[in-house]
Protein backbone atom coordinates (compact mmCIF):
# COMPACT_ATOMS: atom_id res chain seq x y z
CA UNK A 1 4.05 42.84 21.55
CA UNK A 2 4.88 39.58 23.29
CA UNK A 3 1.17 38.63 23.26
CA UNK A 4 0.83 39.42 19.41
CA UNK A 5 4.14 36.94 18.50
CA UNK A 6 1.62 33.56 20.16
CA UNK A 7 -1.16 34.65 18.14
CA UNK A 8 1.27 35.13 14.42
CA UNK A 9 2.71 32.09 15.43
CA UNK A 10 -0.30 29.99 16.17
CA UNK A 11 -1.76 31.66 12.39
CA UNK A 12 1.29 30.77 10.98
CA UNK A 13 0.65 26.76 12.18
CA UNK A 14 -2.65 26.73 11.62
CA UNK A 15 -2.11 28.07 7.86
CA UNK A 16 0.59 25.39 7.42
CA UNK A 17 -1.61 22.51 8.53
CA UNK A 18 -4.50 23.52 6.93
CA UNK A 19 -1.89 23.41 3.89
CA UNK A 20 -0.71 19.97 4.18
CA UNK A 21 -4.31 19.31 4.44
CA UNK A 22 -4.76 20.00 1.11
CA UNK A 23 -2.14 17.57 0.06
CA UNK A 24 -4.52 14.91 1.25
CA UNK A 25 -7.98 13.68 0.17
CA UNK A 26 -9.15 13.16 3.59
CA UNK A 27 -11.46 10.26 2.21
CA UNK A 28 -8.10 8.24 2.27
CA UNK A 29 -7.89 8.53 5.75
CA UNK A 30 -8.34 5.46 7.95
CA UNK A 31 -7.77 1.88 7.56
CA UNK A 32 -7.72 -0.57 4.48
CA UNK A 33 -7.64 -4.24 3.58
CA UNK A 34 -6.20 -5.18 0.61
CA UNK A 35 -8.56 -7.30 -2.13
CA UNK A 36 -7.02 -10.77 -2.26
CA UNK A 37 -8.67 -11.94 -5.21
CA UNK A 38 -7.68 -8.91 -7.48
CA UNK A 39 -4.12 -8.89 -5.93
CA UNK A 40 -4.14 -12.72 -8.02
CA UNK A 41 -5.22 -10.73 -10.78
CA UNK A 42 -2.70 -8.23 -11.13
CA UNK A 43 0.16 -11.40 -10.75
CA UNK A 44 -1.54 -12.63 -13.76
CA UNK A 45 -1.61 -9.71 -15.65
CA UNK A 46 2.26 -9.40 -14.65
CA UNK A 47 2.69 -12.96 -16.30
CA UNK A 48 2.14 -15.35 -13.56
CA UNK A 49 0.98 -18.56 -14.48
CA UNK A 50 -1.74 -19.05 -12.12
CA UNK A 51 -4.12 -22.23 -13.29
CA UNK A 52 -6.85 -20.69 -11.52
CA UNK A 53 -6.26 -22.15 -7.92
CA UNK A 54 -8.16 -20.71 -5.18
CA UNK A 55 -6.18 -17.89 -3.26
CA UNK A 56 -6.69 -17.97 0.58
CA UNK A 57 -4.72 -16.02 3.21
CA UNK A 58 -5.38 -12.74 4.79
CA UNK A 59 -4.19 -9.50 2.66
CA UNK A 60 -2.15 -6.49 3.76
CA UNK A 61 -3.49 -3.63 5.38
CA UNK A 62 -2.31 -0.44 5.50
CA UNK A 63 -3.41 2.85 7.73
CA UNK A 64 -3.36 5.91 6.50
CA UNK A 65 -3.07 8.86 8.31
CA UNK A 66 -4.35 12.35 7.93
CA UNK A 67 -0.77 13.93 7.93
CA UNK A 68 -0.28 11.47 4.84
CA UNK A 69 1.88 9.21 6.77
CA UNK A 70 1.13 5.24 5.78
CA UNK A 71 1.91 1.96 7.44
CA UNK A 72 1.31 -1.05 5.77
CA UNK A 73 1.10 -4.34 8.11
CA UNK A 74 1.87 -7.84 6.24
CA UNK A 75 2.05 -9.17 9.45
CA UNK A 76 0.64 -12.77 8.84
CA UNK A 77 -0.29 -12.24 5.45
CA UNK A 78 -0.41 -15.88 3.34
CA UNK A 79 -1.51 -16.25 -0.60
CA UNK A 80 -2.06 -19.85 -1.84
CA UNK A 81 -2.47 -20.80 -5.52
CA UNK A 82 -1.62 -23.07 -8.11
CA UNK A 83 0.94 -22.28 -10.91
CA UNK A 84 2.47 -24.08 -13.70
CA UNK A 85 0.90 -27.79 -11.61
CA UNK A 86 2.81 -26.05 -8.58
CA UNK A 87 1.61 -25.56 -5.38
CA UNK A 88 2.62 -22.43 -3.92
CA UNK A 89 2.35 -20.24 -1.06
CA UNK A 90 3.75 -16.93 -0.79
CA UNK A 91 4.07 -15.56 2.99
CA UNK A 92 5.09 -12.34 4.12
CA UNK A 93 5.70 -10.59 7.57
CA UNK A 94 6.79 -7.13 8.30
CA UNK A 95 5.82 -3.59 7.78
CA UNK A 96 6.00 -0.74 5.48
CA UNK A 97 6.23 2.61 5.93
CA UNK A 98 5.34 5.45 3.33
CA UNK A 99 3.41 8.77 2.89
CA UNK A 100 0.65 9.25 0.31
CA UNK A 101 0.02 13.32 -1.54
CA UNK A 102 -3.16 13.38 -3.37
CA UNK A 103 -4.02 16.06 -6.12
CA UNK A 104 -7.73 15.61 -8.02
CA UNK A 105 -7.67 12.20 -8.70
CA UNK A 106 -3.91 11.74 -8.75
CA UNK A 107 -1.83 10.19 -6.10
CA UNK A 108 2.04 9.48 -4.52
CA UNK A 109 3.19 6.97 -2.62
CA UNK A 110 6.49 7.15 -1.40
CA UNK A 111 7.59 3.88 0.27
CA UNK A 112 10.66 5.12 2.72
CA UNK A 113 11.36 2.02 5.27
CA UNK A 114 10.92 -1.66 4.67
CA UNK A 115 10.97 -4.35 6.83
CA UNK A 116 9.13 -6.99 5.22
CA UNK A 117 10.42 -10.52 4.80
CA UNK A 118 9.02 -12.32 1.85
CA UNK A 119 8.51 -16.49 1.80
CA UNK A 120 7.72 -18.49 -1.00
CA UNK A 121 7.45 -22.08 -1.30
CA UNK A 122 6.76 -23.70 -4.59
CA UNK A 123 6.01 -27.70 -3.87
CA UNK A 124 8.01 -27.66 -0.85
CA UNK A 125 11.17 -25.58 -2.02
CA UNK A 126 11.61 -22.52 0.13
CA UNK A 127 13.07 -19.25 -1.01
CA UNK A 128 13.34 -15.89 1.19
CA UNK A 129 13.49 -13.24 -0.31
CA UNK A 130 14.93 -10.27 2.40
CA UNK A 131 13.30 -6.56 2.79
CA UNK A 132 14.07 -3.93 0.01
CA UNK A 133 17.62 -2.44 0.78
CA UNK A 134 17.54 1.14 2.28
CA UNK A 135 20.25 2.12 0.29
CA UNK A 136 18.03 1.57 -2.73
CA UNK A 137 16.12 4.65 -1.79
CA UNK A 138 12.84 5.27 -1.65
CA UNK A 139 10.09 3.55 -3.95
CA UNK A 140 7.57 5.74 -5.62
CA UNK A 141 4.06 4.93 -7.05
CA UNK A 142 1.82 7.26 -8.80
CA UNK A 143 -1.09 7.08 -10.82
CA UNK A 144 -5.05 7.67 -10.47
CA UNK A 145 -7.47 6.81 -7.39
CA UNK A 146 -10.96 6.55 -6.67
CA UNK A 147 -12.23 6.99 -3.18
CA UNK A 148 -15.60 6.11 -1.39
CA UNK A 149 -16.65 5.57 1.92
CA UNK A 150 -16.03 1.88 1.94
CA UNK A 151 -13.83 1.16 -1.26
CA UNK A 152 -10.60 2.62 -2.34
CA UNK A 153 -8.99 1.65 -6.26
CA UNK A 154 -5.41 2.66 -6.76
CA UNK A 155 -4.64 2.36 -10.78
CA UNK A 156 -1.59 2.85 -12.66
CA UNK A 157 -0.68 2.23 -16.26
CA UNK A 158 -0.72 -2.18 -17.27
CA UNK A 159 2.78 -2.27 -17.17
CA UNK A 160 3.29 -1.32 -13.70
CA UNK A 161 0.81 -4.16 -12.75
CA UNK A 162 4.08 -6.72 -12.58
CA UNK A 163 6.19 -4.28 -10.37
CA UNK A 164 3.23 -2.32 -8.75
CA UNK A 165 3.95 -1.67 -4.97
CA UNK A 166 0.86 -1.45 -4.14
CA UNK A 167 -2.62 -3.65 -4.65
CA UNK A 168 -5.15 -1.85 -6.77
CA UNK A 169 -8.53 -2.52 -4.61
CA UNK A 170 -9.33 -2.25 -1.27
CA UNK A 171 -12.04 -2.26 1.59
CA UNK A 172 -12.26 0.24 4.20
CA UNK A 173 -11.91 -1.98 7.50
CA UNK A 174 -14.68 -0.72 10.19
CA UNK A 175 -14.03 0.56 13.34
């Protein structure tokens, strides 16, 4: 009987992994950089006055693992532009942690720990802006995604776009 109980118990694991599997389109898996140039466009879309000034910097990018865990890494990451005859930078530095469930083409992100410290400096005036409170609770995104082997496109209704988490496009990063 004893040798019986190992092999129920090692079905029962192997049924609950292949389980959470399922919660996860394994095409997600691996690591991403975020689209610079269409993270501009979704500030304009959220009513940012950007005149069109070239963005530089490096983007986020975020890992995703196959038990749906996430870590996004801001770590160094700088966006330039002009707005309103301003020149600003926005600078951030820090990680996120989250976990991603996929179902068809439907996803959620649930954003539990932040640690990222946001800088912006408009014409020399510097503002910090501290990491999301934990008390706040977690922060959940959901919407539609598209997955290939070298692009993934996160979209959610236009009024999210201003308060969206989350940048829409990004490039699988190879390794």
């Amino acid at each position: 009987m004893t040798s019986i109980r190992p092999t129920i118990l090692a079905m029962a694991l192997m049924t609950c992994t292949a389980q959470s599997a399922l919660a996860l389109d394994e095409c997600l898996v691996g690591e991403w950089s975020a689209d610079l140039n269409d993270m501009t466009e979704m500030m304009a879309q959220g009513g940012m006055p950007i005149d069109g000034g070239e963005v530089t910097g490096s983007g986020p990018v975020m890992d995703i693992s196959a038990d749906g865990s996430v870590l996004s890494n801001m770590e160094g990451m700088t966006i330039s532009m002009d707005m309103d005859g301003m020149n600003v930078s926005v600078t951030m530095a820090g990680k996120n942690e989250a976990t991603i469930e996929t179902e068809g083409d439907t996803f959620t992100i649930t954003a539990t720990t932040f640690d990222v410290v946001t800088e912006v400096n408009m014409n020399g005036q510097v503002s910090v802006v501290p990491p999301r409170p934990s008390e706040l609770g977690p922060e959940i995104s959901t919407g539609t995604y598209t997955c290939s082997e070298t692009d993934l496109i996160f979209m959610q209704p236009p009024q999210v776009y201003q308060m969206q988490a989350i940048p829409r496009r990004w490039t699988r990063v190879a390794g």
